[in-house]
C-alpha atoms as a PDB file:
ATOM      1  CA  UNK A   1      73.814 -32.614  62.730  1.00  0.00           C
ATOM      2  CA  UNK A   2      73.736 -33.063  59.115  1.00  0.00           C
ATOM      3  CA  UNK A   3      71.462 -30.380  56.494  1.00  0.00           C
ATOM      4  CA  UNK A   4      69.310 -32.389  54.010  1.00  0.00           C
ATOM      5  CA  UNK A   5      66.774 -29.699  52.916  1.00  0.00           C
ATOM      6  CA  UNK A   6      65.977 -31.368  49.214  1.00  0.00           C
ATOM      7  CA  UNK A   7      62.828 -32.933  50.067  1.00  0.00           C
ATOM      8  CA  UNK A   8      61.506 -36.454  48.759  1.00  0.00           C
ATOM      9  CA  UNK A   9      58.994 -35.313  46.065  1.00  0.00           C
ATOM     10  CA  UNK A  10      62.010 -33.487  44.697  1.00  0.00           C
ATOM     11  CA  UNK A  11      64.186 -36.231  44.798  1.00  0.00           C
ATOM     12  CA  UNK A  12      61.032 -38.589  43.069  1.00  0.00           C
ATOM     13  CA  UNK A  13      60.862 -35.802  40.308  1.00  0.00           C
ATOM     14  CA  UNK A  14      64.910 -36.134  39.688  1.00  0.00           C
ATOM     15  CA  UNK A  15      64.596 -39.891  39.782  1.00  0.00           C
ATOM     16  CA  UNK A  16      61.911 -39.971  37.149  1.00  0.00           C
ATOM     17  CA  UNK A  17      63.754 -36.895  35.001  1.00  0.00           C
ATOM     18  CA  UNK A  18      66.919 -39.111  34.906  1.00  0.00           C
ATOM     19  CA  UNK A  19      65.508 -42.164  33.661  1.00  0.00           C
ATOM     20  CA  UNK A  20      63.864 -39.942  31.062  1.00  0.00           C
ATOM     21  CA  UNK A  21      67.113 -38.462  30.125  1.00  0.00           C
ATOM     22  CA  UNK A  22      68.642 -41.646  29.140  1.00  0.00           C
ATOM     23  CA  UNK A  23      65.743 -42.320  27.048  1.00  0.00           C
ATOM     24  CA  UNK A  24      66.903 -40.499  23.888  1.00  0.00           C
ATOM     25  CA  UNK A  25      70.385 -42.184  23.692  1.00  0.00           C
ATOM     26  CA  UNK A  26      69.131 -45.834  24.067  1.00  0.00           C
ATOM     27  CA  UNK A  27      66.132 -45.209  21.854  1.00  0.00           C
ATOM     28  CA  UNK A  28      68.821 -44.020  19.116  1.00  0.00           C
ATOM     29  CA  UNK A  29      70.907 -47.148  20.014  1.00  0.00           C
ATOM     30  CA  UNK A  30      68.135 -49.979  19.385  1.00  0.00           C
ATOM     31  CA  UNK A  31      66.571 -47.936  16.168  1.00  0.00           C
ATOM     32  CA  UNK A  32      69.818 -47.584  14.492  1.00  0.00           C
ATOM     33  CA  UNK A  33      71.420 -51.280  15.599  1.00  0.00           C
ATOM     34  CA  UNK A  34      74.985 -49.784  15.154  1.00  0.00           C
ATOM     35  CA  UNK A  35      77.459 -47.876  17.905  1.00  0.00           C
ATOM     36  CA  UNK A  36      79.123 -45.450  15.086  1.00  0.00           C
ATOM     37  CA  UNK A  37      79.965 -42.303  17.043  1.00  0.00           C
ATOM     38  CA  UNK A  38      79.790 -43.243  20.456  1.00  0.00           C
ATOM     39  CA  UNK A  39      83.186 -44.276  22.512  1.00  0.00           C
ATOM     40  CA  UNK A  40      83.447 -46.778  24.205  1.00  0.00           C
ATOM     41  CA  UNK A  41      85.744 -44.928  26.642  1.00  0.00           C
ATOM     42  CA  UNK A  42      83.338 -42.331  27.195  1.00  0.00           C
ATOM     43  CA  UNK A  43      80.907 -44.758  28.033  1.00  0.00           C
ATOM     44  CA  UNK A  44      83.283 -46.712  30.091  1.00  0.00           C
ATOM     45  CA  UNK A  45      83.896 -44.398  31.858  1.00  0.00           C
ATOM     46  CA  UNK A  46      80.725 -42.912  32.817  1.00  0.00           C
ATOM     47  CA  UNK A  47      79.410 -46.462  34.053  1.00  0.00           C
ATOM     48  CA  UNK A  48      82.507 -46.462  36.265  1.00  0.00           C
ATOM     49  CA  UNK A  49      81.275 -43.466  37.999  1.00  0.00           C
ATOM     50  CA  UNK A  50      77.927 -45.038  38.198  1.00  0.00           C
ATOM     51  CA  UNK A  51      79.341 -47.883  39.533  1.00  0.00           C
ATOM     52  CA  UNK A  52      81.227 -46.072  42.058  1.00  0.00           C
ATOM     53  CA  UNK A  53      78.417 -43.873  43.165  1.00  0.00           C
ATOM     54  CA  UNK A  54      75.786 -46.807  43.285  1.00  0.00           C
ATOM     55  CA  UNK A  55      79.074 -48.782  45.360  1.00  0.00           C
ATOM     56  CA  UNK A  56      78.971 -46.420  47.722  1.00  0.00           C
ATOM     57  CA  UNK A  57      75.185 -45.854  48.709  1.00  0.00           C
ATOM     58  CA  UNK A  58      75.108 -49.830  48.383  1.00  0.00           C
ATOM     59  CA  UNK A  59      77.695 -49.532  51.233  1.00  0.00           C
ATOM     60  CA  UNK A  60      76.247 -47.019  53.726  1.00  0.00           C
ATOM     61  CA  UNK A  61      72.700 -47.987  53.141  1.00  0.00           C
ATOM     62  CA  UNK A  62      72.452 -51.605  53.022  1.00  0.00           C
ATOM     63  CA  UNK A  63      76.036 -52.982  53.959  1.00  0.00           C
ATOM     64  CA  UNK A  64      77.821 -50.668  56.933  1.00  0.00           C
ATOM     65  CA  UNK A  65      77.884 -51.909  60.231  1.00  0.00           C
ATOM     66  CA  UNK A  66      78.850 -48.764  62.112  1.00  0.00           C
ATOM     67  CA  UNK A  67      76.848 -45.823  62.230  1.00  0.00           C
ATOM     68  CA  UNK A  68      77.627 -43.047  59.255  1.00  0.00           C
ATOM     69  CA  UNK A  69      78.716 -40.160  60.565  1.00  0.00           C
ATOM     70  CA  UNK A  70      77.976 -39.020  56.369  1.00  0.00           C
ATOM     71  CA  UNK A  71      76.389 -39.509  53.541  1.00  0.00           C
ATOM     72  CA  UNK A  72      73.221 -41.170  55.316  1.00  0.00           C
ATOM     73  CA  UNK A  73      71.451 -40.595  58.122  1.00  0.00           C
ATOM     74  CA  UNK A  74      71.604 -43.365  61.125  1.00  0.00           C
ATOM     75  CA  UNK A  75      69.349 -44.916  60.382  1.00  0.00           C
ATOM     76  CA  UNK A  76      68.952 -44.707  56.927  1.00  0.00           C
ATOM     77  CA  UNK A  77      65.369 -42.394  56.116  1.00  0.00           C
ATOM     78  CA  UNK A  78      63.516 -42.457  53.253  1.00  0.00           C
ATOM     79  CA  UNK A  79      65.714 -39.753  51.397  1.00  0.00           C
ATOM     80  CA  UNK A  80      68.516 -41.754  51.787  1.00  0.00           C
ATOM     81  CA  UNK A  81      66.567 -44.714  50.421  1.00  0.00           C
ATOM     82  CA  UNK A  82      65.863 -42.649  47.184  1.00  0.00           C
ATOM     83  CA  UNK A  83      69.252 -41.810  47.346  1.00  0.00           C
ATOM     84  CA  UNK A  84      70.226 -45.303  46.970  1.00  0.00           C
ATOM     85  CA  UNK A  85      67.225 -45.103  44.044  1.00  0.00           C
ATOM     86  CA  UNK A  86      68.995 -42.381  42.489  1.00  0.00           C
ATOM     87  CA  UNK A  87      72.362 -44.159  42.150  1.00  0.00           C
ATOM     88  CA  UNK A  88      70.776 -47.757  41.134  1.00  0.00           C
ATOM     89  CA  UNK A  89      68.892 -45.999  38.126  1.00  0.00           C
ATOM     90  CA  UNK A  90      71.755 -44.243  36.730  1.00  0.00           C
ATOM     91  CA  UNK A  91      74.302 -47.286  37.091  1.00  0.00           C
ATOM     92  CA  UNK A  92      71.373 -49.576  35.476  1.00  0.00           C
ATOM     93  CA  UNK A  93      70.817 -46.679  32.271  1.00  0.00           C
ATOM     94  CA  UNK A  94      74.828 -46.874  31.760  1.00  0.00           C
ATOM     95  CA  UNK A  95      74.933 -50.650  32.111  1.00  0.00           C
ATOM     96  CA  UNK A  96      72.287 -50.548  29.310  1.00  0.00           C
ATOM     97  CA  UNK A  97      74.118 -47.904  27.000  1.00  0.00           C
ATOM     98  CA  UNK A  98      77.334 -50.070  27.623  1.00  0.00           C
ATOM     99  CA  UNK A  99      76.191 -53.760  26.710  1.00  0.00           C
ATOM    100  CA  UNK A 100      74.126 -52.088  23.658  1.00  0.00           C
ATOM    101  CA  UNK A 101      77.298 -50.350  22.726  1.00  0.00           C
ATOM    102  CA  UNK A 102      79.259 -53.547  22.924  1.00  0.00           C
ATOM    103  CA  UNK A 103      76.445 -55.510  20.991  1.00  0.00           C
ATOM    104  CA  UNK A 104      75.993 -53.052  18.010  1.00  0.00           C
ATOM    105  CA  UNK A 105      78.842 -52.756  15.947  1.00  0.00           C
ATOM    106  CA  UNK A 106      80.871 -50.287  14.850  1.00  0.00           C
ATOM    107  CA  UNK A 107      82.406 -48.405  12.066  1.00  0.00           C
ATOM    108  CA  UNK A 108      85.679 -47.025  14.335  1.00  0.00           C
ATOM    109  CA  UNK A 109      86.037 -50.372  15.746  1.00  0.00           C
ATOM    110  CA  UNK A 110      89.498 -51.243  16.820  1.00  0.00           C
ATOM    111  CA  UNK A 111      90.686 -54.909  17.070  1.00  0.00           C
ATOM    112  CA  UNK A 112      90.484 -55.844  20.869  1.00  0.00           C
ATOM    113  CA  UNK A 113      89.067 -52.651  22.012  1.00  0.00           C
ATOM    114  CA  UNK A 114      85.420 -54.453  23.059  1.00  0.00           C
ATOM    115  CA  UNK A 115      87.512 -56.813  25.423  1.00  0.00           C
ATOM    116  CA  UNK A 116      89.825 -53.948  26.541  1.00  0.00           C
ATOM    117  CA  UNK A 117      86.911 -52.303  28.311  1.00  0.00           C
ATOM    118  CA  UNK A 118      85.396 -55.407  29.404  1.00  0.00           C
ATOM    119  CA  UNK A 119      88.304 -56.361  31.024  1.00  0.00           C
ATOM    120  CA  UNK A 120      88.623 -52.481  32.651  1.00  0.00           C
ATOM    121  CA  UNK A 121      85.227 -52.686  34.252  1.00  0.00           C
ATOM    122  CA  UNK A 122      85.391 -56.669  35.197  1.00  0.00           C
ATOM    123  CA  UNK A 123      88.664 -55.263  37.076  1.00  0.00           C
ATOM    124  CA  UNK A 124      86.800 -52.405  38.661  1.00  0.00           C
ATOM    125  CA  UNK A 125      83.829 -54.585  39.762  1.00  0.00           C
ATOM    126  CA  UNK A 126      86.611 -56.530  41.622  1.00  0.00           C
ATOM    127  CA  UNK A 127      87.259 -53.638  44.225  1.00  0.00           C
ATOM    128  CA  UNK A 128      83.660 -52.227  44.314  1.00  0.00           C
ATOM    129  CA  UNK A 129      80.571 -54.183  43.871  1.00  0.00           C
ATOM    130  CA  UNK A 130      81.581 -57.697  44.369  1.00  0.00           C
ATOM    131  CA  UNK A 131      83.341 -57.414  47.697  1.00  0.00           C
ATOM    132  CA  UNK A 132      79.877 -55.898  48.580  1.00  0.00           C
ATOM    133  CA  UNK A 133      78.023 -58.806  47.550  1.00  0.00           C
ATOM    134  CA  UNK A 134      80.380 -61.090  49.250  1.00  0.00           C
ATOM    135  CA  UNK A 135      79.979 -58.848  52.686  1.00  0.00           C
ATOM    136  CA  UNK A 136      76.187 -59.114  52.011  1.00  0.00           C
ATOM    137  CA  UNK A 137      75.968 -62.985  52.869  1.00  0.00           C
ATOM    138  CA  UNK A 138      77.621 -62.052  56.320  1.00  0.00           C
ATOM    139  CA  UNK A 139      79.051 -65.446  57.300  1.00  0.00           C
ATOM    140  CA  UNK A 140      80.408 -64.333  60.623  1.00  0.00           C
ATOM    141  CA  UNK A 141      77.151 -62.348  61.425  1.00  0.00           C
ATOM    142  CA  UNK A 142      76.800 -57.912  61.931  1.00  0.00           C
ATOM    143  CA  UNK A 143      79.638 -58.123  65.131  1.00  0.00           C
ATOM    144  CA  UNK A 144      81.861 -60.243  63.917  1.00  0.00           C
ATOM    145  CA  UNK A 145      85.093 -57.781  64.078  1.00  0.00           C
ATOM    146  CA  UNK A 146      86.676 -58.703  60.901  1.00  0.00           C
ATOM    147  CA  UNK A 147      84.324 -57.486  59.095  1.00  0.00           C
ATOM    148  CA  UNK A 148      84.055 -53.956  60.751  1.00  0.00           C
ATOM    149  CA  UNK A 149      87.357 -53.748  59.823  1.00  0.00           C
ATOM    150  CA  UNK A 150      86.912 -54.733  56.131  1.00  0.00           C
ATOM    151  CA  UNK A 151      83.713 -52.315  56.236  1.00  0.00           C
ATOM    152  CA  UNK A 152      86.663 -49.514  57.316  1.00  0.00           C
ATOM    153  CA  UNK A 153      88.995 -50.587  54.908  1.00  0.00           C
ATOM    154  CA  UNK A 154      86.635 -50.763  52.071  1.00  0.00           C
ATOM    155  CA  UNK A 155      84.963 -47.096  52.754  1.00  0.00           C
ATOM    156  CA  UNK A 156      88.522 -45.477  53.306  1.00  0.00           C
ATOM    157  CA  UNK A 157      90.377 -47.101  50.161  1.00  0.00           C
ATOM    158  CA  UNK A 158      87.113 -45.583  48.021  1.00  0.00           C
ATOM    159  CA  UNK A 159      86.960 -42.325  49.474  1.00  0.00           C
ATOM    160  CA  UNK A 160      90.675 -41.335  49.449  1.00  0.00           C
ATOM    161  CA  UNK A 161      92.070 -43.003  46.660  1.00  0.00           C
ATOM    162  CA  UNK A 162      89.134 -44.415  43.908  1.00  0.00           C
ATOM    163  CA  UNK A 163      86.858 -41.601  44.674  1.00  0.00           C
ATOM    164  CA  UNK A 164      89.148 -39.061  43.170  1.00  0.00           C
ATOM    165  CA  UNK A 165      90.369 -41.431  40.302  1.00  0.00           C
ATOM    166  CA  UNK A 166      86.967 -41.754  39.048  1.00  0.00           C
ATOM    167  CA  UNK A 167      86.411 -37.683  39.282  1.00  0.00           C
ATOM    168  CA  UNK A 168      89.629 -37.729  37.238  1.00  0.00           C
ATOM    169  CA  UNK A 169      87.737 -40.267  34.932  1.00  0.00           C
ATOM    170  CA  UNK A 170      84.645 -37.995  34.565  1.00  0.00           C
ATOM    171  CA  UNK A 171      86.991 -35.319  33.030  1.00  0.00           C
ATOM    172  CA  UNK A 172      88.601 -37.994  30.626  1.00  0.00           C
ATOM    173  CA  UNK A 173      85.580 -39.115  29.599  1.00  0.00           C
ATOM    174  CA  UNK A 174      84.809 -35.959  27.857  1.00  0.00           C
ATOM    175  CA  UNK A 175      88.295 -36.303  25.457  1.00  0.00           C
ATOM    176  CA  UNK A 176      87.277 -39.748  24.632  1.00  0.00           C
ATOM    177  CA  UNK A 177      84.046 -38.759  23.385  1.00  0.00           C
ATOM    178  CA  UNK A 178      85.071 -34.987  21.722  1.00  0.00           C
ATOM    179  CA  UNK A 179      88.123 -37.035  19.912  1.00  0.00           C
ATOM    180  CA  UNK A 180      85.353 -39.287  18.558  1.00  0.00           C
ATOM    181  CA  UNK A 181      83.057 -37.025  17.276  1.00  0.00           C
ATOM    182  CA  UNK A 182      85.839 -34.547  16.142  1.00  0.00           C
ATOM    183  CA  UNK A 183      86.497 -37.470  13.292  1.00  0.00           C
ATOM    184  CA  UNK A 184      82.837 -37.729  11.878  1.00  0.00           C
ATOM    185  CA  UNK A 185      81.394 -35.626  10.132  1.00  0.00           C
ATOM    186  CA  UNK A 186      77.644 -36.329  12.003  1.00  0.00           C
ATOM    187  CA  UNK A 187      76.881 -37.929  15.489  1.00  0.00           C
ATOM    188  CA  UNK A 188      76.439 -40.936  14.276  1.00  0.00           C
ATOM    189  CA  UNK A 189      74.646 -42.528  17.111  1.00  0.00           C
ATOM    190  CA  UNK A 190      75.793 -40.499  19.721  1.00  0.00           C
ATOM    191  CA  UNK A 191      71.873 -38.678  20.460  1.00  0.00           C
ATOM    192  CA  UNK A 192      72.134 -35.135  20.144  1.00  0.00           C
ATOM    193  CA  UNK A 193      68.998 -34.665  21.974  1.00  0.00           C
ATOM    194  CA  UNK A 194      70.112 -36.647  24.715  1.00  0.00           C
ATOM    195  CA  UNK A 195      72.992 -34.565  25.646  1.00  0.00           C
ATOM    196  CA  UNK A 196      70.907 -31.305  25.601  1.00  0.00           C
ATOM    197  CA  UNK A 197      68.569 -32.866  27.948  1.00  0.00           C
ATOM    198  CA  UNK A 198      71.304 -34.958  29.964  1.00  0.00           C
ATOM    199  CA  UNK A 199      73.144 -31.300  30.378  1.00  0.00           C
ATOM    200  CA  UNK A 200      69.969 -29.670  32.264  1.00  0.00           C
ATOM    201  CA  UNK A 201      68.668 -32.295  34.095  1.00  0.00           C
ATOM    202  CA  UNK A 202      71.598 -33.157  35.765  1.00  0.00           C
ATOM    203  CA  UNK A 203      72.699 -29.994  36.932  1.00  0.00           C
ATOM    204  CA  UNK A 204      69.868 -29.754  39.018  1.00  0.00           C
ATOM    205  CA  UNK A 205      70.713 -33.186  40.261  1.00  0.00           C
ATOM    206  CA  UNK A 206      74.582 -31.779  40.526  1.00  0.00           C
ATOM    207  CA  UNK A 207      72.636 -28.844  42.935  1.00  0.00           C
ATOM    208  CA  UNK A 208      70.501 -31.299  44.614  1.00  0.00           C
ATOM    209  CA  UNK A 209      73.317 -33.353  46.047  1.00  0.00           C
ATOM    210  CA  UNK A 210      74.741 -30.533  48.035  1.00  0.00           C
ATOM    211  CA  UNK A 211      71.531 -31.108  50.011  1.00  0.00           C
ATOM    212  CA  UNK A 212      70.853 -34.841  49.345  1.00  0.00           C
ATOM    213  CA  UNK A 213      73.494 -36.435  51.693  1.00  0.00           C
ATOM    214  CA  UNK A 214      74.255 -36.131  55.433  1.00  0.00           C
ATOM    215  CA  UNK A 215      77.626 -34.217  56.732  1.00  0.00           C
ATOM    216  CA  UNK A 216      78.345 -33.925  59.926  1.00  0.00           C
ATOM    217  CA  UNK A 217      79.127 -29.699  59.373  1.00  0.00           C
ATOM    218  CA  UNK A 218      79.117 -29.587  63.370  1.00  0.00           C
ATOM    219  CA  UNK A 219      82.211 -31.458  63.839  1.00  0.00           C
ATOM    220  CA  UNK A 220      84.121 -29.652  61.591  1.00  0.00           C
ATOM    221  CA  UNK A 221      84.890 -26.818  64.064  1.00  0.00           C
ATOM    222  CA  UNK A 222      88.238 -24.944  63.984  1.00  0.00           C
ATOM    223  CA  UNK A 223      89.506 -26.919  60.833  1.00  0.00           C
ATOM    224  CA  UNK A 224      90.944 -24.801  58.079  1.00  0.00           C
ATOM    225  CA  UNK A 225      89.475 -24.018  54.293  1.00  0.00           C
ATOM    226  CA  UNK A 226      91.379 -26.608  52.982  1.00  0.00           C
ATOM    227  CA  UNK A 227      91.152 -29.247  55.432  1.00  0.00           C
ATOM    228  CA  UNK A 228      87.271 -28.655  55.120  1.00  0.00           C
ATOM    229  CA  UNK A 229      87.052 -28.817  51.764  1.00  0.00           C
ATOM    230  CA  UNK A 230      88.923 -31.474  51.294  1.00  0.00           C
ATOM    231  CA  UNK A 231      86.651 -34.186  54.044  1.00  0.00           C
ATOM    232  CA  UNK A 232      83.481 -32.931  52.178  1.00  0.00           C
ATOM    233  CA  UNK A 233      84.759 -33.817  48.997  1.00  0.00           C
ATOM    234  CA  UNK A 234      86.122 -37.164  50.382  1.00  0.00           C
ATOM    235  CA  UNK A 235      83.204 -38.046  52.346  1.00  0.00           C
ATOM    236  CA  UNK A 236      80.002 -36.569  49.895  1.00  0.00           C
ATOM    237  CA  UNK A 237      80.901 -33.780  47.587  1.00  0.00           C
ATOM    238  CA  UNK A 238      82.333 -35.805  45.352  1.00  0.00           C
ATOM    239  CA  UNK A 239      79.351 -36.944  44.087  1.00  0.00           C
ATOM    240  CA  UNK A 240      77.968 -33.472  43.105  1.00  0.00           C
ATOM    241  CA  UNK A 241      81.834 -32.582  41.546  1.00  0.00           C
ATOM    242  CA  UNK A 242      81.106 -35.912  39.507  1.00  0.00           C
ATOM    243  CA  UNK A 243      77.558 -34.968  38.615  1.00  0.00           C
ATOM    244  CA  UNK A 244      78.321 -31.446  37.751  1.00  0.00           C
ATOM    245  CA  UNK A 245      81.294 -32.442  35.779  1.00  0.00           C
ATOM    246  CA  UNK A 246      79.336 -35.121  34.115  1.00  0.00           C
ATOM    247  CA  UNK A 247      76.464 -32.742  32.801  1.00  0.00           C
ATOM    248  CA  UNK A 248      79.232 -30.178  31.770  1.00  0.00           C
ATOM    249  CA  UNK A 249      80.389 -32.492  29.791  1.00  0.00           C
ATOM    250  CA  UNK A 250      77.405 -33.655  28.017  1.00  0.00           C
ATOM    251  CA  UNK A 251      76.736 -29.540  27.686  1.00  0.00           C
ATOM    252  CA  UNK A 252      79.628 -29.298  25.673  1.00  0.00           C
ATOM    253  CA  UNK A 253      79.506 -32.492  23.653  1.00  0.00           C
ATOM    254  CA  UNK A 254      76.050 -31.406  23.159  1.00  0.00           C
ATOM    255  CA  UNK A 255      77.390 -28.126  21.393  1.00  0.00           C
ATOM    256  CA  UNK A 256      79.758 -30.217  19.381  1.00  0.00           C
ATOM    257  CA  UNK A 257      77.831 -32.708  18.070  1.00  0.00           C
ATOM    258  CA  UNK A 258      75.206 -30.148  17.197  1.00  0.00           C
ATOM    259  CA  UNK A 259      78.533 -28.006  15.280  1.00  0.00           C
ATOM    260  CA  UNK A 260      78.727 -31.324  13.213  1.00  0.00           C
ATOM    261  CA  UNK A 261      75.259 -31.748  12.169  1.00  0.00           C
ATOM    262  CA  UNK A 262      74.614 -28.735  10.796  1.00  0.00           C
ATOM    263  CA  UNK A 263      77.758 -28.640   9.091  1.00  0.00           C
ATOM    264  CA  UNK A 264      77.253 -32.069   7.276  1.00  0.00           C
ATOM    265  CA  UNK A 265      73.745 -30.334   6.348  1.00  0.00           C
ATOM    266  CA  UNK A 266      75.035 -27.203   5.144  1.00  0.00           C
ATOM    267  CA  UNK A 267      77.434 -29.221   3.061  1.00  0.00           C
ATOM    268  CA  UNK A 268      74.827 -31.284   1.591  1.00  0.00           C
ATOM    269  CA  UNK A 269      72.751 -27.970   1.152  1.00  0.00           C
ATOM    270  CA  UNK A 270      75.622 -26.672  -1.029  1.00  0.00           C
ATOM    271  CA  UNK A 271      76.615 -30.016  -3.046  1.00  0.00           C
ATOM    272  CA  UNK A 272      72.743 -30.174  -4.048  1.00  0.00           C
ATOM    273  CA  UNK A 273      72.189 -26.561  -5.115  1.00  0.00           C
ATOM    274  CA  UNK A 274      75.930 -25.801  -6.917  1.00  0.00           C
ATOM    275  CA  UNK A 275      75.144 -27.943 -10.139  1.00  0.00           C
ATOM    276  CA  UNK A 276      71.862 -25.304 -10.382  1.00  0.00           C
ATOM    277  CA  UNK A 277      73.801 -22.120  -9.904  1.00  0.00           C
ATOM    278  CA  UNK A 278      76.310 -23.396 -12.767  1.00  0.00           C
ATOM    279  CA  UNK A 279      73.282 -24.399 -14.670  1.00  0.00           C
END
């Protein structure tokens, strides 16, 4: 048994929220032509919890040979299909923010930084969605053994080991970005209005998850608080940790980068009107 109580017009309405969300930031982008004020980092890092997100869906719902005992339901339903939606939108808006990021320069630009993160996320792609693309020919056919082993191997390397390094990533992403602004006196290009609405959509997407994916809570009989805690987070909470984390973060920066604005006007305010007062 698995609870899934968000229903699909829900999940429709979250879909279409996030893609507005993004809107802002890449608007900003493609007006301005320049990346001044946004880290590459942050975004780096953000597109490699996309990535890892949209890897995993990509895995249960078109790729697994075995049926899930989490995250979809066997078979896959049309939630989990929106699901999959969900996770291909957001990795598509970061790919976007990225390679406009990368295209625009910048005034902080640091020699070899653009192929530093290109060579990061190449790297990633490596151990997340190529192998998937690979397995998605399927040579030796959907019961060919060595690749229900693979399948196993691939799922248990992200869940227990990447899974948590891109949580870990989520948090970084947040001193990338604060160090960044911290050193301008405006946002630059960073949208300010696309963190405040980044921040509330997504924590009703955070909230949503904890309904959006299938656990098996029935088999999870006479373990402890820990031991509980810690297969929903390997096997689906993580992505509502990452998503809460992630609109935390863009709360905050949000507050920040609003800080900076207003004091860059207030000191343009008070350049303007001190030759009057002395006058």
């Amino acid at each position: 048994m698995s609870v899934s109580s968000v229903p699909n017009w829900l999940r429709i309405i979250l879909l279409f929220l996030s893609f507005a969300s993004f809107l802002p930031q890449i608007r900003l982008l493609w007006q301005r032509r320049d990346s001044s004020g946004i880290s590459l980092y942050y975004v780096l890092f953000n597109l490699i919890s996309a990535t890892e997100q949209f890897t995993i869906s990509f895995f249960f719902v078109v790729n697994s040979v075995e049926p899930a005992d989490a995250f979809v339901k066997n078979p896959p339903n049309a939630g989990d299909w929106l699901n999959f939606g969900q996770f291909a939108l957001v990795w598509v808006l970061w790919f976007i923010v990225f390679a406009t990021c990368l295209t625009y320069t910048s005034d902080n630009d640091r020699p070899g930084q653009r192929y530093k993160v290109i060579a990061i996320y190449v790297s990633y792609l490596l151990i997340s969605i190529i192998p998937l693309l690979v397995d998605t020919l399927n040579f030796g056919g959907r019961n060919d053994p060595y690749r229900k082993w693979a399948g196993a191997f691939f799922s248990g390397v992200h869940t227990m080991f990447i899974s948590p390094i891109v949580t870990i990533l989520c948090v970084t992403a947040f001193f990338a970005q604060a160090r960044e602004t911290g050193l301008r006196p405006d946002p630059g290009a960073l949208s300010v209005t696309g963190l405040a609405i980044q921040a509330i959509v997504f924590v009703f997407v955070a909230v949503a998850w904890l309904g959006r994916l299938a656990f098996p809570w029935d088999k999870l009989e006479g373990y402890g608080m820990i031991s509980y805690l810690a297969m929903w987070y390997q096997l689906v909470g993580w992505v509502a940790i990452d998503t809460a984390i992630f609109a935390v973060v863009q709360a905050v920066l949000f507050w920040l980068a609003s800080r900076r604005g207003r004091g860059e006007r207030v000191a343009v305010v008070g350049a303007e009107t001190e030759p009057l007062l002395r006058g």
